[in-house]
PDB file of N, CA and C in Angstrom:
ATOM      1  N   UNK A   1     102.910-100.670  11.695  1.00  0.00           N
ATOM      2  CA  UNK A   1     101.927-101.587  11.201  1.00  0.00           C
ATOM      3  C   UNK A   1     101.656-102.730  12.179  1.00  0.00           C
ATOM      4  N   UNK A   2     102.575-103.671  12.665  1.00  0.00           N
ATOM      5  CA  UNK A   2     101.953-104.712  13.928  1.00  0.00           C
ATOM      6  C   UNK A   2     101.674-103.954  14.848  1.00  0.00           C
ATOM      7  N   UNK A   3     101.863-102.367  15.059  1.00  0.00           N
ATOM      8  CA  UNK A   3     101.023-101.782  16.257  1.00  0.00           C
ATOM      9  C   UNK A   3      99.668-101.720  16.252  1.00  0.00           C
ATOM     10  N   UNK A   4      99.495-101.344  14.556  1.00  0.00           N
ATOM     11  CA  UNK A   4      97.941-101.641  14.321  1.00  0.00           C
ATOM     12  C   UNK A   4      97.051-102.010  14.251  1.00  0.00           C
ATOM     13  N   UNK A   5      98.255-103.424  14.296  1.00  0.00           N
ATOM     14  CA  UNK A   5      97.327-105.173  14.280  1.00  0.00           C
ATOM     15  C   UNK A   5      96.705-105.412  15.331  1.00  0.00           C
ATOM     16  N   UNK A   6      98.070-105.034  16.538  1.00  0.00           N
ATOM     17  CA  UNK A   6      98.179-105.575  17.830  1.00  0.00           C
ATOM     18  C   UNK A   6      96.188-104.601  18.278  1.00  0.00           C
ATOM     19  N   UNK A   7      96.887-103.071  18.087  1.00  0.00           N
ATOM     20  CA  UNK A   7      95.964-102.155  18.563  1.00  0.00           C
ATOM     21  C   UNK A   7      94.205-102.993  17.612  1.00  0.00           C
ATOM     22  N   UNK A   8      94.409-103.191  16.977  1.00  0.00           N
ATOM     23  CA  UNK A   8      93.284-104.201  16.094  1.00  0.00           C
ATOM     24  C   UNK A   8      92.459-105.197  17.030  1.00  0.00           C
ATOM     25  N   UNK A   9      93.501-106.114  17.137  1.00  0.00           N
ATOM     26  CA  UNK A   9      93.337-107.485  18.314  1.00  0.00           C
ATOM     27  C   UNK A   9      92.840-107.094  19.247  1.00  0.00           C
ATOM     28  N   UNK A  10      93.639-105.914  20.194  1.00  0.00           N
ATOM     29  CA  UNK A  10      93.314-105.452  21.864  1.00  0.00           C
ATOM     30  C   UNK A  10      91.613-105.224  21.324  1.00  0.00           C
ATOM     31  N   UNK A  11      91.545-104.170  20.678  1.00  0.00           N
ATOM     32  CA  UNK A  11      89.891-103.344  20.304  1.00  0.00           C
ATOM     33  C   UNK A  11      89.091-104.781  19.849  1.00  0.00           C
ATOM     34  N   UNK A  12      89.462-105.647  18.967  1.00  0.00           N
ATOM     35  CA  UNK A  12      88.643-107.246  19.030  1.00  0.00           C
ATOM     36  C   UNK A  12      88.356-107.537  20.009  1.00  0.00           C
ATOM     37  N   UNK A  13      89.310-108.163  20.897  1.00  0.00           N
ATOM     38  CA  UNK A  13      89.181-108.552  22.132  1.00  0.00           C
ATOM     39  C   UNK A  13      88.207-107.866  23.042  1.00  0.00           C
ATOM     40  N   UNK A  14      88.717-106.370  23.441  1.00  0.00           N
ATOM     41  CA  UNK A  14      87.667-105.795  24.147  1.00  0.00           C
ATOM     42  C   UNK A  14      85.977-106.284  24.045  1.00  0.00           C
ATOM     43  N   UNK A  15      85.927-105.987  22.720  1.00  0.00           N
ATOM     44  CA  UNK A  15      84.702-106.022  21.935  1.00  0.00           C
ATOM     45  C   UNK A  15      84.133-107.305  22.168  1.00  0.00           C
ATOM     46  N   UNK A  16      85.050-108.379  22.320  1.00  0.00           N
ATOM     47  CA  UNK A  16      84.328-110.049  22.299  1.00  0.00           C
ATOM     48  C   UNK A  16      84.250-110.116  23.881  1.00  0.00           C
ATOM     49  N   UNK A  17      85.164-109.634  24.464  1.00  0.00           N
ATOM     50  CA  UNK A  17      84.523-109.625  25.660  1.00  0.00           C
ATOM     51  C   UNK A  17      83.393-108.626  26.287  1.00  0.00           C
ATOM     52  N   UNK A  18      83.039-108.070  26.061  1.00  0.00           N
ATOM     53  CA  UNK A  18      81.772-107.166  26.436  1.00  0.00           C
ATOM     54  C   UNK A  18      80.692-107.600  25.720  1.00  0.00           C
ATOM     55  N   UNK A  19      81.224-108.627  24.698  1.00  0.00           N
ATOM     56  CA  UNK A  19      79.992-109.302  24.321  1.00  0.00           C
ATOM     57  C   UNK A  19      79.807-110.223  25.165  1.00  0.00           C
ATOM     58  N   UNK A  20      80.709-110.875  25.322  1.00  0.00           N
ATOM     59  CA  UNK A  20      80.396-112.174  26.354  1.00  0.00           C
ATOM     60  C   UNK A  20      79.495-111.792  27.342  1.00  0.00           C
ATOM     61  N   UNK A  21      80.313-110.348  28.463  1.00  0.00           N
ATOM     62  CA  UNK A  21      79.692-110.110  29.016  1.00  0.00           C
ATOM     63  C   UNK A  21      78.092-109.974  29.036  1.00  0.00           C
ATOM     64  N   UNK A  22      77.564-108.867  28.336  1.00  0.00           N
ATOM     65  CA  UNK A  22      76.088-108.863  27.564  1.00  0.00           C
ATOM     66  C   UNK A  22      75.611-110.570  27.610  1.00  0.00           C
ATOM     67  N   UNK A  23      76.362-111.465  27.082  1.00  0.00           N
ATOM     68  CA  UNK A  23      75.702-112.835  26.873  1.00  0.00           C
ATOM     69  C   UNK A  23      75.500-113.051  28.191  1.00  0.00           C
ATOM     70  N   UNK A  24      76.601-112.903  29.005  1.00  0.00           N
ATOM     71  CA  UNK A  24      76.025-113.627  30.458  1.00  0.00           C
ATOM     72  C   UNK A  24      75.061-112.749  31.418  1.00  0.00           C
ATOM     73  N   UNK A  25      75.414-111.657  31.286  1.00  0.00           N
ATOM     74  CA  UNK A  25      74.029-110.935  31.845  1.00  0.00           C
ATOM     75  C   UNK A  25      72.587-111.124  31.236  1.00  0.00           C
ATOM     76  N   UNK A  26      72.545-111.460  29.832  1.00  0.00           N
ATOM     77  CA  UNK A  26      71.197-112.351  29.467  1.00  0.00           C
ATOM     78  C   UNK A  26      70.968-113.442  29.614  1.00  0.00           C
ATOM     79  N   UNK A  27      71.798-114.307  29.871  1.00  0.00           N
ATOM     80  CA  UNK A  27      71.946-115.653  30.525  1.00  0.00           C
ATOM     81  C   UNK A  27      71.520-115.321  31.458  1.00  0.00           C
ATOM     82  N   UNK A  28      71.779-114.784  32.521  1.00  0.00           N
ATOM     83  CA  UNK A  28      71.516-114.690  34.103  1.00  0.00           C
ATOM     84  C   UNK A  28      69.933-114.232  34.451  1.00  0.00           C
ATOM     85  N   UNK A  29      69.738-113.461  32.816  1.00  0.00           N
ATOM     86  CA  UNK A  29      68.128-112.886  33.374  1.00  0.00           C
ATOM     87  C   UNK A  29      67.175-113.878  32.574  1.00  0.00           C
ATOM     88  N   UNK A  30      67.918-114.322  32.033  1.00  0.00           N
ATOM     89  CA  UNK A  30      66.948-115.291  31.532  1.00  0.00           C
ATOM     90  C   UNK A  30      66.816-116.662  32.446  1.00  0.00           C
ATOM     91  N   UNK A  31      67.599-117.086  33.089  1.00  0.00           N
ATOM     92  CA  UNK A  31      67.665-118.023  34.180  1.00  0.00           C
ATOM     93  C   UNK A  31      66.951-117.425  35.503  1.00  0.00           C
ATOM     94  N   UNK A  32      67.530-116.308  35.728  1.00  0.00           N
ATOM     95  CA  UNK A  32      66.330-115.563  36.581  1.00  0.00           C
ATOM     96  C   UNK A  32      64.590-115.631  36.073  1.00  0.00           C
ATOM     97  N   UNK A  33      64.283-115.124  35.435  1.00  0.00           N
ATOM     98  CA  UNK A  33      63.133-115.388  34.889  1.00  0.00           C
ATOM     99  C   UNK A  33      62.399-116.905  34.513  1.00  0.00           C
ATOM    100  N   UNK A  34      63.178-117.595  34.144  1.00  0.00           N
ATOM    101  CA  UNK A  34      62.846-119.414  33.972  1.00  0.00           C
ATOM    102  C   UNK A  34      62.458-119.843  35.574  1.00  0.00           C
ATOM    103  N   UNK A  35      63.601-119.251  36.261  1.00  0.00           N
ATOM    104  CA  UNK A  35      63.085-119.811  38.140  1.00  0.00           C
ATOM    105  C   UNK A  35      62.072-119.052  38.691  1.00  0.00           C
ATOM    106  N   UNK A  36      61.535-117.955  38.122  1.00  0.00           N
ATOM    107  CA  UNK A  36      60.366-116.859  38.462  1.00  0.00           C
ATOM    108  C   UNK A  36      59.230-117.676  37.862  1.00  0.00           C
ATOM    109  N   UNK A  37      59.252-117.852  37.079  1.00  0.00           N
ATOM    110  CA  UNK A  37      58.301-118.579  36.243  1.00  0.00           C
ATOM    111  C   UNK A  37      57.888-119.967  36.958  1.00  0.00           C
ATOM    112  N   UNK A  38      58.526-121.046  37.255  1.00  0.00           N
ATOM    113  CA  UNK A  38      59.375-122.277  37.880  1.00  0.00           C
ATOM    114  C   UNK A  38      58.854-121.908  38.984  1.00  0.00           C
ATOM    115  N   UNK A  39      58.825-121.176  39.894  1.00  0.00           N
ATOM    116  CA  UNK A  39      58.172-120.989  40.929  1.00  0.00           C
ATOM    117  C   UNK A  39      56.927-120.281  40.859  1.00  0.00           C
ATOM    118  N   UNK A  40      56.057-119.611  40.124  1.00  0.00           N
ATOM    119  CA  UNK A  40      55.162-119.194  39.652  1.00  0.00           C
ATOM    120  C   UNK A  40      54.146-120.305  39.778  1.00  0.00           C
ATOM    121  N   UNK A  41      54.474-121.213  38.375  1.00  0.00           N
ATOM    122  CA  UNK A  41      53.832-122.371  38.196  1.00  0.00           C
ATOM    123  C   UNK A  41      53.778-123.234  39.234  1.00  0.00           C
ATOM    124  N   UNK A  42      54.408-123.575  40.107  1.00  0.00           N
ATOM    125  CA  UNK A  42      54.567-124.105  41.244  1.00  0.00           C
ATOM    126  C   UNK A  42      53.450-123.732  42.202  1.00  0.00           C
ATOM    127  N   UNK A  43      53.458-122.713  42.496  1.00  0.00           N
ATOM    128  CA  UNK A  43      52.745-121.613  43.779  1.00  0.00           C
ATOM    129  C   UNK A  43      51.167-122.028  42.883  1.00  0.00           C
ATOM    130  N   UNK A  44      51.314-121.978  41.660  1.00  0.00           N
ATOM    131  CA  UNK A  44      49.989-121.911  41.688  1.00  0.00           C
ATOM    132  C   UNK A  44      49.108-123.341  40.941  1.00  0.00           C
ATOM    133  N   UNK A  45      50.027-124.260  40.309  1.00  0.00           N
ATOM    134  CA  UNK A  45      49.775-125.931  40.769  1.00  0.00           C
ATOM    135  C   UNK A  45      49.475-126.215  42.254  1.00  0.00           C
ATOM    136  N   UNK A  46      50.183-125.864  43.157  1.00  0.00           N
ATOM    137  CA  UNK A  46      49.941-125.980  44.889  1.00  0.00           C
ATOM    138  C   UNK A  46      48.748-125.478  45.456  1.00  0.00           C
ATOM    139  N   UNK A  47      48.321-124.502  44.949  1.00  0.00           N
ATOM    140  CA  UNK A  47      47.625-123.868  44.847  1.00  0.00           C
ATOM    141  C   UNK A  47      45.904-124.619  44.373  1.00  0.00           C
ATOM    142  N   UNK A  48      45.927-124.779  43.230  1.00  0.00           N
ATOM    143  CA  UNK A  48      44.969-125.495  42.558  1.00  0.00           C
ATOM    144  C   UNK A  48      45.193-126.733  43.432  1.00  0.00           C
ATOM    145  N   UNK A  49      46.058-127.447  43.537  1.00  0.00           N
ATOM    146  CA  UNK A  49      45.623-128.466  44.530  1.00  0.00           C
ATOM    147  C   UNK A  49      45.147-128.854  45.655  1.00  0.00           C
ATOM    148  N   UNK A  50      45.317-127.210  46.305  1.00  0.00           N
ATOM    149  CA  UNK A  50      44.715-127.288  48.082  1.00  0.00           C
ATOM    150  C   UNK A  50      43.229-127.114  47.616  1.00  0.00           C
ATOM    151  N   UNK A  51      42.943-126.495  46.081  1.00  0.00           N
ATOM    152  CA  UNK A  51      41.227-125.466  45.874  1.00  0.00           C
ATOM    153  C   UNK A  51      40.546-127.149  45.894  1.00  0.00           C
ATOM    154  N   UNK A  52      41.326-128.277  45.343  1.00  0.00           N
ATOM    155  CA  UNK A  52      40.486-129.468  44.558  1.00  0.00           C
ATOM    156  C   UNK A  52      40.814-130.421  45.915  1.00  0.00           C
ATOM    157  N   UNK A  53      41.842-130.084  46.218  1.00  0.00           N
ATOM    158  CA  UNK A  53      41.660-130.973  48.401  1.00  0.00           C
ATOM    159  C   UNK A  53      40.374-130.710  48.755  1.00  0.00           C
ATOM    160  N   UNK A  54      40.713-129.516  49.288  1.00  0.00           N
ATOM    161  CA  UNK A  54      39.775-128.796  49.840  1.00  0.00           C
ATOM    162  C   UNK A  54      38.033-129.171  49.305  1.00  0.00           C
ATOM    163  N   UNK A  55      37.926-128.601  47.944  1.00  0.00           N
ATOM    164  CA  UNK A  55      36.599-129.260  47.309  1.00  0.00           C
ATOM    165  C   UNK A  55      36.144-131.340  47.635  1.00  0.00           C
ATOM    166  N   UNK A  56      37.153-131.821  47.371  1.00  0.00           N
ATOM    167  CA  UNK A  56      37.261-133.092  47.942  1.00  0.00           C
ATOM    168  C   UNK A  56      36.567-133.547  49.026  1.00  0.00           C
ATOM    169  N   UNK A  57      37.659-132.721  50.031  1.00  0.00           N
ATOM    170  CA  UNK A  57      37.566-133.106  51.558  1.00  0.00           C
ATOM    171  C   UNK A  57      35.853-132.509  51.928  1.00  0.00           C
ATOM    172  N   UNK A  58      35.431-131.095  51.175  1.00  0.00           N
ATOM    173  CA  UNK A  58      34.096-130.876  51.370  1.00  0.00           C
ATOM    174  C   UNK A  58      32.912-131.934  51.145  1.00  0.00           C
ATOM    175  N   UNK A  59      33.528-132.241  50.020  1.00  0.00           N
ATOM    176  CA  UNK A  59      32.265-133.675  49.475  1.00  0.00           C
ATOM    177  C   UNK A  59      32.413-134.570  49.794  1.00  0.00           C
ATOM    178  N   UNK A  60      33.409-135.987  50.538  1.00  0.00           N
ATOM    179  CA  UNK A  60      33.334-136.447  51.224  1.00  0.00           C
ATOM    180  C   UNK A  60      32.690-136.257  52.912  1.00  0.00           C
ATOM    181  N   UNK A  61      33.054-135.501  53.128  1.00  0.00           N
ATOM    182  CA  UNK A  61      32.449-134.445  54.253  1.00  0.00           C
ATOM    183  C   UNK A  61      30.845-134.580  54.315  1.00  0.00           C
ATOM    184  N   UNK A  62      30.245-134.041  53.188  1.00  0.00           N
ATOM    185  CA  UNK A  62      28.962-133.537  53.172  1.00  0.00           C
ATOM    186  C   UNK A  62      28.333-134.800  52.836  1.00  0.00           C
ATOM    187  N   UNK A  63      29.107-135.813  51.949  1.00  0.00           N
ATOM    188  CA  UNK A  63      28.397-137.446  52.199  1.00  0.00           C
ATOM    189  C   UNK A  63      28.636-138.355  53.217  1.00  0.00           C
ATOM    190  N   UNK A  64      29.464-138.022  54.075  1.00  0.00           N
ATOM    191  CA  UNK A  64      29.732-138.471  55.547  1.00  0.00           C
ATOM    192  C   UNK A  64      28.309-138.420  56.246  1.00  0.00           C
ATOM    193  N   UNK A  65      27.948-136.890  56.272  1.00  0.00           N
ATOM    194  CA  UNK A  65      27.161-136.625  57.182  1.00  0.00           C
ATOM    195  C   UNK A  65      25.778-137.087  56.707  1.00  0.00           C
ATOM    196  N   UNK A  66      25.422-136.855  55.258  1.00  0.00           N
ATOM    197  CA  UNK A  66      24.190-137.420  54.667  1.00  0.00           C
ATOM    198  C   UNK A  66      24.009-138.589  55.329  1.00  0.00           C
ATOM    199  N   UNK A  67      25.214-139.695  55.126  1.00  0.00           N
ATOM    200  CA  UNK A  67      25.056-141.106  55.423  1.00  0.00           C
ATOM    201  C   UNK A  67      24.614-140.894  56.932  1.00  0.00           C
ATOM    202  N   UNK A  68      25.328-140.266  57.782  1.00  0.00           N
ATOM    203  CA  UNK A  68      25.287-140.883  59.285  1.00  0.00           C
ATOM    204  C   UNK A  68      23.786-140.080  59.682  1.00  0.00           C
ATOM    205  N   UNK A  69      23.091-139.031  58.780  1.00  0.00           N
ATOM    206  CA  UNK A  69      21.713-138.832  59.411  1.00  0.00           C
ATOM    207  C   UNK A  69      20.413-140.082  58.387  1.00  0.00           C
ATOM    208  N   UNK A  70      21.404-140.494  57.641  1.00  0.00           N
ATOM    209  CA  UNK A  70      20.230-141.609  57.008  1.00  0.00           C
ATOM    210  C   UNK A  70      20.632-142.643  58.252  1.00  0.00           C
ATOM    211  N   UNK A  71      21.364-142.641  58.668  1.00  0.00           N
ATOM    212  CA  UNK A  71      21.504-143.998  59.551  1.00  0.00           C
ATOM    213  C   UNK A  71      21.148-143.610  60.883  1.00  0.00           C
ATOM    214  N   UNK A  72      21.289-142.672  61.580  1.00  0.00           N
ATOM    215  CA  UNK A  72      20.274-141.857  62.675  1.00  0.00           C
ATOM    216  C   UNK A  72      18.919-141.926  62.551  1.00  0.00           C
ATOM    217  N   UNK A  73      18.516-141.465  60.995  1.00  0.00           N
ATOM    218  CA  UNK A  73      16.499-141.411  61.285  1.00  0.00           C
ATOM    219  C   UNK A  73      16.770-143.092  61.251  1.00  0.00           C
ATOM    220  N   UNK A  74      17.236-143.934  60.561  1.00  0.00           N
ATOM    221  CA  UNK A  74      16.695-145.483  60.252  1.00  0.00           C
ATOM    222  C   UNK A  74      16.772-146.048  62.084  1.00  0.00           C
ATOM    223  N   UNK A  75      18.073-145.405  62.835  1.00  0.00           N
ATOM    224  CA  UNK A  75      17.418-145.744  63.934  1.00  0.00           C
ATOM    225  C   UNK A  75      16.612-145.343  64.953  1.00  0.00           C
ATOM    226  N   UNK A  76      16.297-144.313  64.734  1.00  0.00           N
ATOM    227  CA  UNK A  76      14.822-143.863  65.277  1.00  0.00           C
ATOM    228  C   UNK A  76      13.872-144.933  64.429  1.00  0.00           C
ATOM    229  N   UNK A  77      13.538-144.533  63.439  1.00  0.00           N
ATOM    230  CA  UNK A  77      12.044-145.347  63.071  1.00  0.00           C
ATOM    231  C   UNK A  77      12.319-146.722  63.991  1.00  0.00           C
ATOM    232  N   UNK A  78      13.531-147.323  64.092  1.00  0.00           N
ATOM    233  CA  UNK A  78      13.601-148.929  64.489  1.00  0.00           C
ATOM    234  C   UNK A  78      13.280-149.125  65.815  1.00  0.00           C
ATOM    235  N   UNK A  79      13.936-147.292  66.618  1.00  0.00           N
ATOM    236  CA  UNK A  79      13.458-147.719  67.868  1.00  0.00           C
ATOM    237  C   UNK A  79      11.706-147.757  68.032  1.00  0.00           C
ATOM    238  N   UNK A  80      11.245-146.783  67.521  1.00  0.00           N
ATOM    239  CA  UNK A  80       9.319-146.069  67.454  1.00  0.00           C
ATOM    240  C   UNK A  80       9.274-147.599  67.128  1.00  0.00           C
ATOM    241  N   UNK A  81       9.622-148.476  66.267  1.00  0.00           N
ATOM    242  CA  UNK A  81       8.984-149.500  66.017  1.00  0.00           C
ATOM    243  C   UNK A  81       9.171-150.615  66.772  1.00  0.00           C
ATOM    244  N   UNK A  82       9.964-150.607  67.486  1.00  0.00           N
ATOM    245  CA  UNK A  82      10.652-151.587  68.862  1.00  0.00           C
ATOM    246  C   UNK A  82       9.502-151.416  70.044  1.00  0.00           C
ATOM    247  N   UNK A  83       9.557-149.618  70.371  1.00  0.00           N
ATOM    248  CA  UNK A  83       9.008-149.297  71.322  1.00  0.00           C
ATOM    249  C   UNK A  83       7.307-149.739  71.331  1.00  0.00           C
ATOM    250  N   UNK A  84       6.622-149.660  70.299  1.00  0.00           N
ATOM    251  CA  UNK A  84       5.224-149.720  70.106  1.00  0.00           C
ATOM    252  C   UNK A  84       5.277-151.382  70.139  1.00  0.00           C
ATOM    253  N   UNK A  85       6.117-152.413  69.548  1.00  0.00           N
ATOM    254  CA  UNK A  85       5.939-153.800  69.460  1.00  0.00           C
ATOM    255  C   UNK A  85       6.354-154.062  71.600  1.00  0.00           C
ATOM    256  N   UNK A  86       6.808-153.129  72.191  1.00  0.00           N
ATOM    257  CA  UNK A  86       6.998-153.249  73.420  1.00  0.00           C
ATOM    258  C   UNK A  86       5.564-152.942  74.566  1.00  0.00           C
ATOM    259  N   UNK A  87       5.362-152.138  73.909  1.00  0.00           N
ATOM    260  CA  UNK A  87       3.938-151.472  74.489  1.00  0.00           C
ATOM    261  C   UNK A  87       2.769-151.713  74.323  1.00  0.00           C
ATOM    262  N   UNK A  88       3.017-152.597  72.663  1.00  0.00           N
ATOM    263  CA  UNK A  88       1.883-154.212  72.894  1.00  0.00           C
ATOM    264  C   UNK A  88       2.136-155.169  73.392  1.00  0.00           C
ATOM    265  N   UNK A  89       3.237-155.644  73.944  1.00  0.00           N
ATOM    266  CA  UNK A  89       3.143-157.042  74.587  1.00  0.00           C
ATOM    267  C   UNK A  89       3.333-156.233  76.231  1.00  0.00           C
ATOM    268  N   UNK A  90       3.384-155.516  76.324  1.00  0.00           N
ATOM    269  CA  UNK A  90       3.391-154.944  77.812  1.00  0.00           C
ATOM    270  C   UNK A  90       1.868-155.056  78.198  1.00  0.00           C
ATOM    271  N   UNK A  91       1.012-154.673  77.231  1.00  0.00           N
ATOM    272  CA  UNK A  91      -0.632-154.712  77.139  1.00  0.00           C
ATOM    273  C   UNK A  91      -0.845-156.158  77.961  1.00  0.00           C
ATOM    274  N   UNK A  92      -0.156-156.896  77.161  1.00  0.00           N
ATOM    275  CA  UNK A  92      -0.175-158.169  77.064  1.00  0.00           C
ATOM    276  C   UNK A  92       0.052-159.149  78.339  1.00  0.00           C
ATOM    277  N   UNK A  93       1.438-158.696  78.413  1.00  0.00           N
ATOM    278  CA  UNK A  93       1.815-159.358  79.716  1.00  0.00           C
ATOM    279  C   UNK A  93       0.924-158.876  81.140  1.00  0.00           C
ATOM    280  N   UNK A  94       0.482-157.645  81.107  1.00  0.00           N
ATOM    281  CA  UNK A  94      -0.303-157.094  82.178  1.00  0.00           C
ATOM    282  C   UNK A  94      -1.619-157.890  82.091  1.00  0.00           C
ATOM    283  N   UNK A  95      -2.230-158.101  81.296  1.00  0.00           N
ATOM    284  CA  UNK A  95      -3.530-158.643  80.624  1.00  0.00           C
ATOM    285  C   UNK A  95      -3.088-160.237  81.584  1.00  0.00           C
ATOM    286  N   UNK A  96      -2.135-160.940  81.245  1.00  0.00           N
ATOM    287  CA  UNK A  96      -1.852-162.100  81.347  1.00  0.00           C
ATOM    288  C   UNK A  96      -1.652-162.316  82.879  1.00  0.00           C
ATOM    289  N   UNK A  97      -1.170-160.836  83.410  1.00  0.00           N
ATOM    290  CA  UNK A  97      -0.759-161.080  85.225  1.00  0.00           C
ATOM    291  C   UNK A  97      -1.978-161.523  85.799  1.00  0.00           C
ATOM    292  N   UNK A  98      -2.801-160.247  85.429  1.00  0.00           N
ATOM    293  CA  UNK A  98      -4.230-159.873  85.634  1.00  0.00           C
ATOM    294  C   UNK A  98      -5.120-160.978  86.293  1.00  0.00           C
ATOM    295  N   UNK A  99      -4.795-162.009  84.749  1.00  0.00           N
ATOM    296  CA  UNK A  99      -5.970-163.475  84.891  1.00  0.00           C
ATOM    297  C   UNK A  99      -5.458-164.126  85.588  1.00  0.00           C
ATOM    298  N   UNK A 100      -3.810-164.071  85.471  1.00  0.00           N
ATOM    299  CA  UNK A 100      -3.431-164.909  86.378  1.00  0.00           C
ATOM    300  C   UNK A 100      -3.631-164.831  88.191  1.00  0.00           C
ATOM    301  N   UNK A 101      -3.666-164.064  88.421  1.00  0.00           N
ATOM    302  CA  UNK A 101      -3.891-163.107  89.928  1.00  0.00           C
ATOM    303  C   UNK A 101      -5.656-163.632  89.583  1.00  0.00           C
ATOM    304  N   UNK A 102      -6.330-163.134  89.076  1.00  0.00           N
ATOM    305  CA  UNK A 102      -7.717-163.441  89.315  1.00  0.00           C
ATOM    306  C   UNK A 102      -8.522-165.113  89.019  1.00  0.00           C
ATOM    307  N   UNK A 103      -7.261-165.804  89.276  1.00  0.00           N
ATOM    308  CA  UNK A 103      -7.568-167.240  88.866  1.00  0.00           C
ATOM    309  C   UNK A 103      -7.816-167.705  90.411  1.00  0.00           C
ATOM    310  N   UNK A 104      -8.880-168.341  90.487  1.00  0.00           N
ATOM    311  CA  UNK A 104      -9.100-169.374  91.844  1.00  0.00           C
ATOM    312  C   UNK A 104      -7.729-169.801  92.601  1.00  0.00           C
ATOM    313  N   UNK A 105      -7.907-169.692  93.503  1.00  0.00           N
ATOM    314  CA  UNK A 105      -6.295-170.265  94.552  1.00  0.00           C
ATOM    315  C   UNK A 105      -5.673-168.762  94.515  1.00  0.00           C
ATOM    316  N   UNK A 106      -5.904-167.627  93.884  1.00  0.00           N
ATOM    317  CA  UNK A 106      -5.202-166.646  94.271  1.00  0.00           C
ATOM    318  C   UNK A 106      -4.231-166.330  93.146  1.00  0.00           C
ATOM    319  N   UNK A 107      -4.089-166.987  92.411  1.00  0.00           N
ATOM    320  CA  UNK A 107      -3.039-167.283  91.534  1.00  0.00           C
ATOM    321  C   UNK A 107      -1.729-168.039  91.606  1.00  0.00           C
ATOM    322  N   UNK A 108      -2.300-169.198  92.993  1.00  0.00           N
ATOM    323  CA  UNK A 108      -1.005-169.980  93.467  1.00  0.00           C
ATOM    324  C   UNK A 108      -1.170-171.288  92.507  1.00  0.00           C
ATOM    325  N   UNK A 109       0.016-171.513  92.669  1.00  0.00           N
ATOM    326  CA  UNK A 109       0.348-172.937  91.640  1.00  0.00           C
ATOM    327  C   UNK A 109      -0.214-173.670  92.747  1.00  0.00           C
TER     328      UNK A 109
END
């Protein structure tokens, strides 16, 4: 009879340990799987963040350049409008040599 017990206990024992076991091999895949996941979500947060950089860096980008050709034509028109206020007083100053040269004395003081 305590052989039976004993033989009882050993076959318990076995039994609680192969459960354990089983527990920690689902432990392990389930921790496996949580860091699969864990890195999953990761890869693809990183991910979504280079797509919305990226979109970012495009639209800053593309209003960079808007700005610097609004500020290119504004200086063209300024020069066309420099150049023509130049090319009337050039009229001008020639006009002014002109009389001056065709003034009595030669145009000497």
């Amino acid at each position: 009879m305590p052989e039976d017990i004993l033989a009882e206990l050993r076959a318990k024992e076995v039994e609680l340990e192969a459960r354990i076991n089983e527990a920690r091999r689902e432990a392990s895949s389930i921790r496996e799987a949580a860091l699969k996941s864990a890195r999953d979500i990761k890869a693809a947060g990183a991910s979504e963040l280079e797509g919305e950089l990226k979109a970012f860096i495009d639209e800053r980008t593309r209003e960079m350049n808007d700005e610097a050709a609004s500020i290119e034509e504004k200086g063209r028109q300024e020069a066309l409008r420099l150049k023509e206020i130049g090319e009337r007083n050039f009229e001008r100053a020639v006009e002014e040599v002109v009389k001056f040269i065709k003034q009595p004395r030669g145009g000497q003081l």
